[in-house]
Protein backbone atom coordinates (compact mmCIF):
# COMPACT_ATOMS: atom_id res chain seq x y z
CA UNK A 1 23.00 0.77 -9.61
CA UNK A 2 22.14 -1.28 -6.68
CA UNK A 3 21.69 -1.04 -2.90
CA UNK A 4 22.49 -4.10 -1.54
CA UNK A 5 23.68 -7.19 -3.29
CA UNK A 6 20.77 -9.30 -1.82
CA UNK A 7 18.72 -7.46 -4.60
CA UNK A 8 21.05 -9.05 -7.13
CA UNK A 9 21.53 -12.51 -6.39
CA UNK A 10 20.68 -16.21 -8.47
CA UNK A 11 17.32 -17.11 -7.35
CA UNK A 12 19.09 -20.82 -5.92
CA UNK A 13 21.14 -18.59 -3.87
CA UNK A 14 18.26 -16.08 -2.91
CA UNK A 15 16.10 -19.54 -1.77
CA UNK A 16 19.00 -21.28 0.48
CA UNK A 17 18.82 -17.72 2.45
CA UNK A 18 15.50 -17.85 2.58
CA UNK A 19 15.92 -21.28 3.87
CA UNK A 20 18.21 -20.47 6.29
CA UNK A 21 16.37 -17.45 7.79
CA UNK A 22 13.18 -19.23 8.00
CA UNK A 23 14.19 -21.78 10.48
CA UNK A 24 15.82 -18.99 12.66
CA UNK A 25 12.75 -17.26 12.68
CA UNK A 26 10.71 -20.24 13.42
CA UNK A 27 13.26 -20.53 16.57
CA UNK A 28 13.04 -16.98 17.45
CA UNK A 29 8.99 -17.24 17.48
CA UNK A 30 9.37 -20.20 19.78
CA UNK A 31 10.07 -18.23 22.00
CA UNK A 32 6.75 -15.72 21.93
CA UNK A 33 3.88 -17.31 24.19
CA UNK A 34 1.53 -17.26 20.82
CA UNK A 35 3.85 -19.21 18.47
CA UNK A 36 5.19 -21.49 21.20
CA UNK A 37 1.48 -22.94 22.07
CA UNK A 38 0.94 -23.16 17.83
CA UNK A 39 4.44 -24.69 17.20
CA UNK A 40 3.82 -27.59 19.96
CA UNK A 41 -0.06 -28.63 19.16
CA UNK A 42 1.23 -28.70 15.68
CA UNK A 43 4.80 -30.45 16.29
CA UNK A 44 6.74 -27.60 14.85
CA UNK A 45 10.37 -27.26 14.34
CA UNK A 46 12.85 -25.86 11.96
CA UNK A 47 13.86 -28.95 10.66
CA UNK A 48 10.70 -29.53 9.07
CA UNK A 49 12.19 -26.64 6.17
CA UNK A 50 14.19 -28.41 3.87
CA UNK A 51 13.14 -25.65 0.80
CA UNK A 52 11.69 -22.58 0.39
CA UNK A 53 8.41 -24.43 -0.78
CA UNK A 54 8.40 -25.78 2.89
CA UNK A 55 6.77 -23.05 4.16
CA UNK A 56 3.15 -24.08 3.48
CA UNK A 57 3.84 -26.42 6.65
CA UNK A 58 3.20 -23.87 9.24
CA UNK A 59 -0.36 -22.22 9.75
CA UNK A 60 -1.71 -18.97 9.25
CA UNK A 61 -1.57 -15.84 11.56
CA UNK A 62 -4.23 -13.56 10.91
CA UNK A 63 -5.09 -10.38 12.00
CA UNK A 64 -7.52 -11.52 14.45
CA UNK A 65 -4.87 -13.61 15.88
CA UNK A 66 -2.66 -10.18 16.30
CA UNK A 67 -5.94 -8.97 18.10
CA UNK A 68 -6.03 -11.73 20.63
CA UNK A 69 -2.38 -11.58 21.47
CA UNK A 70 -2.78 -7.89 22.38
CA UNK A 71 -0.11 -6.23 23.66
CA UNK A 72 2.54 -8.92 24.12
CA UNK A 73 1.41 -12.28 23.51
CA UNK A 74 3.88 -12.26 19.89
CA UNK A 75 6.88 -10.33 21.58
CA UNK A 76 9.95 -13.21 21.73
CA UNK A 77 12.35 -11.20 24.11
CA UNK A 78 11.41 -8.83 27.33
CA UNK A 79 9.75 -5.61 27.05
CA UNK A 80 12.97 -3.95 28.02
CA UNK A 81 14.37 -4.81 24.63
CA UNK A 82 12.19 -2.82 22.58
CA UNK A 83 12.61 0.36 21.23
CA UNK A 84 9.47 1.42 19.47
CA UNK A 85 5.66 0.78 18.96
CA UNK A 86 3.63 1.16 16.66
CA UNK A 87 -0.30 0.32 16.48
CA UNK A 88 -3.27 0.19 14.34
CA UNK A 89 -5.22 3.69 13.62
CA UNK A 90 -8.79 2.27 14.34
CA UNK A 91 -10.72 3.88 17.91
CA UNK A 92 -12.76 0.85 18.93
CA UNK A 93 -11.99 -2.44 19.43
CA UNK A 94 -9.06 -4.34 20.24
CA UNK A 95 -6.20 -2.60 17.96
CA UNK A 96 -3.22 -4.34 16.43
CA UNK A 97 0.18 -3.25 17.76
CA UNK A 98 3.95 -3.70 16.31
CA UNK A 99 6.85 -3.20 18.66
CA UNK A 100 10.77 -3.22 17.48
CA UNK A 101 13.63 -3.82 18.66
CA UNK A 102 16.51 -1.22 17.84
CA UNK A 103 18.27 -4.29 15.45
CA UNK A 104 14.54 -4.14 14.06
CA UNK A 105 14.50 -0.28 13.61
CA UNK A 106 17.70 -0.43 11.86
CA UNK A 107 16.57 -3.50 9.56
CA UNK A 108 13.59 -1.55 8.39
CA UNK A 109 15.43 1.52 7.75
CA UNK A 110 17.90 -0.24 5.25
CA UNK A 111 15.16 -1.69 3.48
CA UNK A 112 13.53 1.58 3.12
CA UNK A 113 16.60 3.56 2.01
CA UNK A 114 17.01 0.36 -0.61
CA UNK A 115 13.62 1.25 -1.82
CA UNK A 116 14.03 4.79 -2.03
CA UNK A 117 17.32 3.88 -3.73
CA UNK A 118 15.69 1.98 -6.63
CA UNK A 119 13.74 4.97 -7.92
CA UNK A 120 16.49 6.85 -8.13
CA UNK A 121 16.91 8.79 -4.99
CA UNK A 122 20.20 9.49 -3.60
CA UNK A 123 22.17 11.05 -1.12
CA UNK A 124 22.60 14.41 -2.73
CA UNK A 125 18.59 14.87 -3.07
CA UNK A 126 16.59 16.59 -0.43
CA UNK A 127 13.35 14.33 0.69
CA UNK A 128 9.82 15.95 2.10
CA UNK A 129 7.80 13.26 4.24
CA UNK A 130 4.36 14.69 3.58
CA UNK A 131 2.85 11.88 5.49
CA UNK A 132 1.98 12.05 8.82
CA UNK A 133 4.33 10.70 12.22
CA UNK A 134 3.10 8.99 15.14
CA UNK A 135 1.12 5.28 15.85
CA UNK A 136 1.43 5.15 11.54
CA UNK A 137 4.20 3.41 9.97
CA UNK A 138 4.90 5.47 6.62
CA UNK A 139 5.89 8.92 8.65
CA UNK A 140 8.70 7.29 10.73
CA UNK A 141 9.76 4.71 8.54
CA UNK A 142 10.12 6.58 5.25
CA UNK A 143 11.97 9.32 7.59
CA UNK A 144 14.76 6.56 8.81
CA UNK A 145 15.16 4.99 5.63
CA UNK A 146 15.86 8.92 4.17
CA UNK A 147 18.65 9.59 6.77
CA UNK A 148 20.09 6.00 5.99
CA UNK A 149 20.29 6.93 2.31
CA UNK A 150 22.10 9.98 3.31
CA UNK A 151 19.09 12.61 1.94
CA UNK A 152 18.52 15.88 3.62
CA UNK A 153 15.16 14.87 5.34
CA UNK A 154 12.42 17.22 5.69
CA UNK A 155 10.02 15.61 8.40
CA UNK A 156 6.78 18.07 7.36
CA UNK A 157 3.85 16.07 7.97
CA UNK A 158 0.77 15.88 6.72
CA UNK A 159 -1.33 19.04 5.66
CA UNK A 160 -0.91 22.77 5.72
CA UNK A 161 -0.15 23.15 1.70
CA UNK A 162 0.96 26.30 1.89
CA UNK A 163 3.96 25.40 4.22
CA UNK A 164 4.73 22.54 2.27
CA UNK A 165 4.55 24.39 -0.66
CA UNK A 166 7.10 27.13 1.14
CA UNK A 167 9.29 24.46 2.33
CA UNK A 168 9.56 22.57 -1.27
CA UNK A 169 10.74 26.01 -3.47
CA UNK A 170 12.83 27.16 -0.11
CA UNK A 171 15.03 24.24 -0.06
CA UNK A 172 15.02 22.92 -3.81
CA UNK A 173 13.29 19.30 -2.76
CA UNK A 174 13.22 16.74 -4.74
CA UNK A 175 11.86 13.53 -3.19
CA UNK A 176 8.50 13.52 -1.89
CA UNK A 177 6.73 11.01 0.00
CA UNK A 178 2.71 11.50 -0.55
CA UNK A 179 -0.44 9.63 -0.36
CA UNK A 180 -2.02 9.30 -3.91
CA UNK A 181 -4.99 11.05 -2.95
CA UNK A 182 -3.60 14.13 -1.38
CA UNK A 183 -1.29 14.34 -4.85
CA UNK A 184 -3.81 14.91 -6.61
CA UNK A 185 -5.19 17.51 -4.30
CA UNK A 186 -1.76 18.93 -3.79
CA UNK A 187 -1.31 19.55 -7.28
CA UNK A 188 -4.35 21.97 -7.87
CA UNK A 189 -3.07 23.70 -4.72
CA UNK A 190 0.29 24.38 -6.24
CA UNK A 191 -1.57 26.00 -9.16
CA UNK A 192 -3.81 27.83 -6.65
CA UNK A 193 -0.99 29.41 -5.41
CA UNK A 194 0.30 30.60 -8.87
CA UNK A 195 3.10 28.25 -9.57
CA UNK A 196 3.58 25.84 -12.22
CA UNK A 197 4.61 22.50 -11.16
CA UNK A 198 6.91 22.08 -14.42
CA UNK A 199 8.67 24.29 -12.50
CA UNK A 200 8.73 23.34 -9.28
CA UNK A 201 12.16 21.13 -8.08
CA UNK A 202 10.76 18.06 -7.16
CA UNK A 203 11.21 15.12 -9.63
CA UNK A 204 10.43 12.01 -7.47
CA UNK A 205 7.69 10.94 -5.55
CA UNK A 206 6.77 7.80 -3.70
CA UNK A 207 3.03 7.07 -3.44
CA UNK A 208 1.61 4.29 -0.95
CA UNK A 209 -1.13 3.74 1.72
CA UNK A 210 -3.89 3.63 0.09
CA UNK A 211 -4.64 1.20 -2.91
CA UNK A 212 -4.48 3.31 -6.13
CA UNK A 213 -5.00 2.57 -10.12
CA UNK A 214 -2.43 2.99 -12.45
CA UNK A 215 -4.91 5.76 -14.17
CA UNK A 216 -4.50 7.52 -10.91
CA UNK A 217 -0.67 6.95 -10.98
CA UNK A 218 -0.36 8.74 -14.55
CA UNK A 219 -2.97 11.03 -13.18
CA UNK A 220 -0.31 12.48 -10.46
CA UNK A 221 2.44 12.31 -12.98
CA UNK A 222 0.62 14.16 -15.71
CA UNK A 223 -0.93 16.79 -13.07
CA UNK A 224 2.41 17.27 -10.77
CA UNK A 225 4.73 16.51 -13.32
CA UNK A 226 6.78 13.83 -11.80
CA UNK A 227 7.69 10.60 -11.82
CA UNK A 228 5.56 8.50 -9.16
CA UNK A 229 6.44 5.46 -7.99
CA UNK A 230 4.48 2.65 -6.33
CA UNK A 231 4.87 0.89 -2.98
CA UNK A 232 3.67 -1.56 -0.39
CA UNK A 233 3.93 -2.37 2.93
CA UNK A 234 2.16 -2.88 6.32
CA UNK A 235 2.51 -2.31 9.84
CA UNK A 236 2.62 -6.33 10.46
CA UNK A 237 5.45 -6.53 8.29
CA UNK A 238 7.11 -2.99 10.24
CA UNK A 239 5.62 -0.61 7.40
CA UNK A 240 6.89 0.67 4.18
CA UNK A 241 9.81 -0.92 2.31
CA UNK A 242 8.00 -4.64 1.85
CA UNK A 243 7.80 -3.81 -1.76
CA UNK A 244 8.90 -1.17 -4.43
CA UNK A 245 8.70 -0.11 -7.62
CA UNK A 246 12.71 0.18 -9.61
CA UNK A 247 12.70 2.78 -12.41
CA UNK A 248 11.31 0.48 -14.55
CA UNK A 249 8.18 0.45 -13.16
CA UNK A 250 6.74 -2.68 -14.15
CA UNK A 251 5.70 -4.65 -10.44
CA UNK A 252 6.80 -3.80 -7.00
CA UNK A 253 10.51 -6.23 -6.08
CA UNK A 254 9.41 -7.69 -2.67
CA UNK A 255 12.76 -7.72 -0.84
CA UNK A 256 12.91 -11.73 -0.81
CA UNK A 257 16.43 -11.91 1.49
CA UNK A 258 13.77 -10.06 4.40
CA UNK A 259 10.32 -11.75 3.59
CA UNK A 260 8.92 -14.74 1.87
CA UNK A 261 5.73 -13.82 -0.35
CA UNK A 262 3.16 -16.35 -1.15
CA UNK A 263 -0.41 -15.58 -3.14
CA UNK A 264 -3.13 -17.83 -2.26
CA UNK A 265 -6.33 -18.63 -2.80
CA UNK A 266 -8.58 -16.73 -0.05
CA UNK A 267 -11.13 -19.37 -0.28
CA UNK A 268 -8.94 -22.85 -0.06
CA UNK A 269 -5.55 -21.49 1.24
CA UNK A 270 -3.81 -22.81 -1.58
CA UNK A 271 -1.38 -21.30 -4.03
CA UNK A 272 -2.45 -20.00 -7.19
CA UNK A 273 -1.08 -20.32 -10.77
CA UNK A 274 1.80 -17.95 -11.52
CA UNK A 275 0.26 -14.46 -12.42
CA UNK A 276 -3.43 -14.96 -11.00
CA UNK A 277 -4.36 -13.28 -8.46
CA UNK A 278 -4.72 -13.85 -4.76
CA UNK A 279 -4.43 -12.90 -1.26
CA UNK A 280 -0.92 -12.46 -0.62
CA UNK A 281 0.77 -14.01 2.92
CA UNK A 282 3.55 -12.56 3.99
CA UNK A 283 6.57 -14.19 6.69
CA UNK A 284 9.32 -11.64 8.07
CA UNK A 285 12.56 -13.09 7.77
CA UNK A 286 14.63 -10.58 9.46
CA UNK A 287 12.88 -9.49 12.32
CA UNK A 288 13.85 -10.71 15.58
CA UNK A 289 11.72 -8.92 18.16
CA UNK A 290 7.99 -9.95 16.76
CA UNK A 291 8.73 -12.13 13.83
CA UNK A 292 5.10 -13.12 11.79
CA UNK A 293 4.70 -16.22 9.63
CA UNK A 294 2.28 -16.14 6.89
CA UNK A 295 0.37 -13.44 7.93
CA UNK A 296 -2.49 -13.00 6.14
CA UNK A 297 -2.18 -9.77 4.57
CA UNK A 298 -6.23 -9.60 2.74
CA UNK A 299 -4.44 -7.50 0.15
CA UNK A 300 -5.18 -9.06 -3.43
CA UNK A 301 -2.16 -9.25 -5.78
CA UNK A 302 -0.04 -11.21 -8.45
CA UNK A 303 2.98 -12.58 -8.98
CA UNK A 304 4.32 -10.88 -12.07
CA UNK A 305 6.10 -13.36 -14.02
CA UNK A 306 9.69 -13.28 -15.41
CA UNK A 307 12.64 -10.77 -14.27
CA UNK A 308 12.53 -7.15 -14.05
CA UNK A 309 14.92 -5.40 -17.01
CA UNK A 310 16.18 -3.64 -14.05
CA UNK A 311 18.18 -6.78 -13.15
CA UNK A 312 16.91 -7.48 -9.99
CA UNK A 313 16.21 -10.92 -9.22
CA UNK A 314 13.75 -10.60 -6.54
CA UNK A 315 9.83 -11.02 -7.40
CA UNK A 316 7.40 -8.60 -8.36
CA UNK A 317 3.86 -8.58 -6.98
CA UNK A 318 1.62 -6.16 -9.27
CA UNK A 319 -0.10 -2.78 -7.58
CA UNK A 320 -2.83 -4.00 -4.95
CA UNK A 321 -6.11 -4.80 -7.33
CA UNK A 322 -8.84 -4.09 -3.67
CA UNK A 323 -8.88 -6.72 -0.47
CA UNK A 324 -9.88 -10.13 -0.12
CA UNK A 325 -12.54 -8.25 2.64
CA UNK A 326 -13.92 -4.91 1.25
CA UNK A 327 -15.42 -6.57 -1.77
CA UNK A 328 -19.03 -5.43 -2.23
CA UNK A 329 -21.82 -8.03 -3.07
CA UNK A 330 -24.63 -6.01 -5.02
CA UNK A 331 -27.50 -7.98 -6.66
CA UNK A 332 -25.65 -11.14 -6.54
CA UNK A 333 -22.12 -9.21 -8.32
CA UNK A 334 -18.66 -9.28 -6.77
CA UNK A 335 -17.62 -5.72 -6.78
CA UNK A 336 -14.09 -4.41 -5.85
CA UNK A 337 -13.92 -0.39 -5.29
CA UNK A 338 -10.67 -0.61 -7.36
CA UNK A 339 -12.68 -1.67 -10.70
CA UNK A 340 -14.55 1.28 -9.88
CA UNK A 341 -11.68 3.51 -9.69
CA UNK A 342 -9.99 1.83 -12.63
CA UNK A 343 -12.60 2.95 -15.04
CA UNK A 344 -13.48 6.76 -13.24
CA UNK A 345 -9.52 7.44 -13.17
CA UNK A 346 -9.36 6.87 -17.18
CA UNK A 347 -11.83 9.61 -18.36
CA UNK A 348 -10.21 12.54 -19.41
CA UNK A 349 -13.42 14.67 -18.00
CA UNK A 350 -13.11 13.50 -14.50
CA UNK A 351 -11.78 15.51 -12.08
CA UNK A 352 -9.81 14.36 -8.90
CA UNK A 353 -12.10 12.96 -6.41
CA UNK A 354 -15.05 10.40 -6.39
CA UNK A 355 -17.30 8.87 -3.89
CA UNK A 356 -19.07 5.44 -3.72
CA UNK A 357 -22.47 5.36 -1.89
CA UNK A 358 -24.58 1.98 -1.06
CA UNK A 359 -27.98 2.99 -0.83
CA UNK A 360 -31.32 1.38 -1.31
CA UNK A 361 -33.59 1.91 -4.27
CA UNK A 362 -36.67 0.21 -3.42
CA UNK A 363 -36.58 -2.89 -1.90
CA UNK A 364 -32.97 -3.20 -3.86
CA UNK A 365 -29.42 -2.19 -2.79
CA UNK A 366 -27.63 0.35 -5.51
CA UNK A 367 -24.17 2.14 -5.97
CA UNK A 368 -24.37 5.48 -6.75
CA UNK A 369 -21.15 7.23 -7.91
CA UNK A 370 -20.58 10.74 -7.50
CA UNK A 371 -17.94 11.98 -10.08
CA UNK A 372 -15.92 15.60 -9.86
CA UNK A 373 -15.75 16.51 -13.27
CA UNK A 374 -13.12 19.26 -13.96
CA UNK A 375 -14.06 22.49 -14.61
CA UNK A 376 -14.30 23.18 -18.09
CA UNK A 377 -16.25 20.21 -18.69
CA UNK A 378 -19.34 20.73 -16.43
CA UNK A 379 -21.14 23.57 -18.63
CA UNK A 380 -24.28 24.98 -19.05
CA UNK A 381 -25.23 22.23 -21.60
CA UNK A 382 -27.01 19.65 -20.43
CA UNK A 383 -26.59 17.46 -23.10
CA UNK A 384 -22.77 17.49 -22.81
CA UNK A 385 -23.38 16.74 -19.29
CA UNK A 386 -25.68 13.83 -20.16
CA UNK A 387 -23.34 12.51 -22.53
CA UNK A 388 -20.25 12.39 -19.78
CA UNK A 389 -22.43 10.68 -17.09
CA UNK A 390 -23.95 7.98 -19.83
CA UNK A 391 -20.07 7.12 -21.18
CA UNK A 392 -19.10 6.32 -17.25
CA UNK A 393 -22.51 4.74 -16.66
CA UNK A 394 -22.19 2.31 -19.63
CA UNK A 395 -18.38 1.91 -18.85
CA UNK A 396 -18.81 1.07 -15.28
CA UNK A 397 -21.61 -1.35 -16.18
CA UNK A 398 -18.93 -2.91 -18.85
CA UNK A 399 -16.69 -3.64 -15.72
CA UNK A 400 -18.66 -4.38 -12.87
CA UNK A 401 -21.84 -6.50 -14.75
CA UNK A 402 -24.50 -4.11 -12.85
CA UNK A 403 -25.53 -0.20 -13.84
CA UNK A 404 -24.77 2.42 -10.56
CA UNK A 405 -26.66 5.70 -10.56
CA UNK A 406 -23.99 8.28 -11.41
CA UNK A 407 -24.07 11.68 -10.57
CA UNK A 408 -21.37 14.24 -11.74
CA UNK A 409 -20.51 17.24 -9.46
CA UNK A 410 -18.47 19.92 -9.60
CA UNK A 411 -15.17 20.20 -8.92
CA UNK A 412 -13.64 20.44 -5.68
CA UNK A 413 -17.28 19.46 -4.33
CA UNK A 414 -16.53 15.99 -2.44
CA UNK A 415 -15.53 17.06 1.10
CA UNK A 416 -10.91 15.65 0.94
CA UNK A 417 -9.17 14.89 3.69
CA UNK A 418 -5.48 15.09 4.77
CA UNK A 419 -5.12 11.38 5.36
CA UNK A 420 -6.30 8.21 3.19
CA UNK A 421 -9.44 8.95 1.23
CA UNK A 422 -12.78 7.69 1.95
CA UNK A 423 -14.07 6.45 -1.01
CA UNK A 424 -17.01 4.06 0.15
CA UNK A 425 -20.03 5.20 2.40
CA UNK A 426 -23.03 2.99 3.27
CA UNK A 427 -26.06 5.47 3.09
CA UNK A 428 -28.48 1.74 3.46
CA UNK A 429 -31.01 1.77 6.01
CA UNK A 430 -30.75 -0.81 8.60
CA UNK A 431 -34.44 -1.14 8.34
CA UNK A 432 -34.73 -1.50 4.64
């Protein structure tokens, strides 16, 4: 039933490790130029852990700090050591880069195939990677953690449905790895094509990258008829495999024996209340080539109280609810996209894609939300129509305090793309 017995054991037991690994990663980072300089002006050693709770005596690494120690300024051992490298996706600026060494790699890739294992994959199933390879963590490190668990791995990639499609029926697959917004796009394509997905051989799928409702979750189920599990991770942390959904799917088990998880307060950078949400920090415990303590992940999450019925004793954080920096301030209202999504996702009418514009109205900034409605909803009759687009209106005003314009299109009208959605534009003019 289990992967490793780490997933298993008594939460005193689960803390001394903790214990123990945290001061050998606080020696390890010693040796990195950045955490040497931090640990001295701050009189930093690992016998100031005693507990687990000890943590919240060493400072915060951000991503900015990651920026400024571009490429090596984290790295604890010579560049000859390392294996791999991975980096941020963005084209300007200063990016964010990872680099592993191969006790790293191997690290990562049990944790993955530990994941993979709690939803129910095993070594007689055959696994498609539809994500893409290269500088991004979830091609590679889904791929590793499939050949640890033994699976027949099919590295495909993203895009090109109709070869994934091929591929799939050819050799009877049964895992998939897919982002949640190219599921829902895959699925009409499989129907496009002429087959039913009922009766297609998959039965698994892992969804990740890009933050996704649990309307959107039953959405892919429902529409690819499958079972769909959530996950988390980040490149800081090596990738995918910091977090998964079990069978049960109640919370995502952070692996606790590789990483400590705390949820603060973005504001004060204190902890919050057992199942409130936060920003959560995250500290590798495992990693001994670029170890990172409490990085500051922006993500905003909860501890989900209690223990899994699964049996696992690790803690669950619940499915990331936006970041602590995307939120949108309109007309003096905190706005998450998620909330947006949340409502849009649970409307039988709507189709599978949305957009969220900023523009101005006046002297005022608005959201306008264009909606895909599916096809045999958007009819001749207007007053169906009108009656659609006033239910979201009044239910998106219900969640978010303030009334967006929203405009229903037709299906497949918002432009998709092959790798994470884009589901916020800013249309407002600089001059305005």
């Amino acid at each position: 039933m289990y992967f490793h017995e780490a997933e298993t054991l008594e939460r005193g037991k689960l803390e001394e490790l903790q214990v123990e690994r945290l001061k050998k990663t606080i020696e390890l980072a010693a040796n990195s130029p950045y955490y040497s300089e931090i640990f001295k002006k701050n009189s930093i050693d690992p016998s100031i852990i005693r507990t687990a709770d000890d943590i919240t005596k060493l400072p915060f690494t951000t991503k900015d700090d990651l920026r400024s120690q571009y490429p090596h300024g984290l790295l604890t051992q010579s560049l000859d050591n390392f294996v791999r490298l991975h980096a941020s996706s963005g084209t300007t600026g200063t990016p964010t880069a990872v680099l592993y060494t191969q006790k790293d790699l191997d690290t990562w890739a049990d944790l993955m195939a530990r994941s993979m294992y709690s939803v129910g994959l095993r070594k007689s199933d055959v696994f498609q990677n539809m994500s893409g390879y290269g500088l991004f963590t979830g091609g590679l490190g889904i791929h590793y953690g499939s050949e640890r668990l033994g699976c027949l791995t099919v590295p495909a990639g993203a895009g090109n449905t109709k070869r994934q499609i091929k591929l799939i029926r050819d050799f009877n697959v049964t895992g998939l790895h897919i982002i949640p917004s190219f599921a829902l796009y895959f699925a009409q394509k499989v129907r496009d094509e002429g087959y039913d997905p009922a009766e297609m051989p998959w039965r698994v799928a892992l969804i990740g990258a890009e933050p996704h409702t649990e309307h959107t979750r039953r959405k892919i189920e429902e529409l690819m008829c499958i079972k769909a599990y959530n996950s988390y991770g980040l490149s800081e942390m090596n990738g995918p495999g910091v977090a998964f959904e079990c069978m049960e799917q109640e919370g995502m088990h952070v692996w606790e024996d590789s990483y400590i998880a705390e949820i603060i307060n973005p504001e004060t950078g204190e902890h919050v209340a057992e199942g409130e949400v936060g920003e959560l920090v995250m500290t590798t415990l495992t990693r001994e080539g670029m170890p990172i303590i409490r990085y500051r992940t922006r993500d905003l999450t909860r501890f989900i109280p209690g223990q899994c019925k699964c049996g696992r004793t690790s803690r669950r954080i619940d499915r990331i609810m936006g970041r602590a920096d995307d939120m949108l301030i309109l007309k003096g209202v905190n706005i998450y996209p998620m909330q947006i999504e949340k409502i849009i996702m649970g409307i039988p009418e709507v189709g599978q894609n949305y957009l969220i514009e900023l523009i101005n109205e006046g002297l005022m900034d608005q959201i306008r939300v264009k909606v895909e409605i599916k096809e045999e909803h958007f009819i001749e009759d207007m007053r169906a129509l009108q009656g659609i687009q006033k239910k979201i209106s009044s239910m998106l005003r219900d969640e978010i305090l303030i009334t967006p314009r929203v405009e229903l299109v037709q299906h497949n009208s918002i432009p998709k793309t092959e790798g994470k959605a884009v589901r916020v534009v800013d249309l407002r003019s600089k001059e305005a």
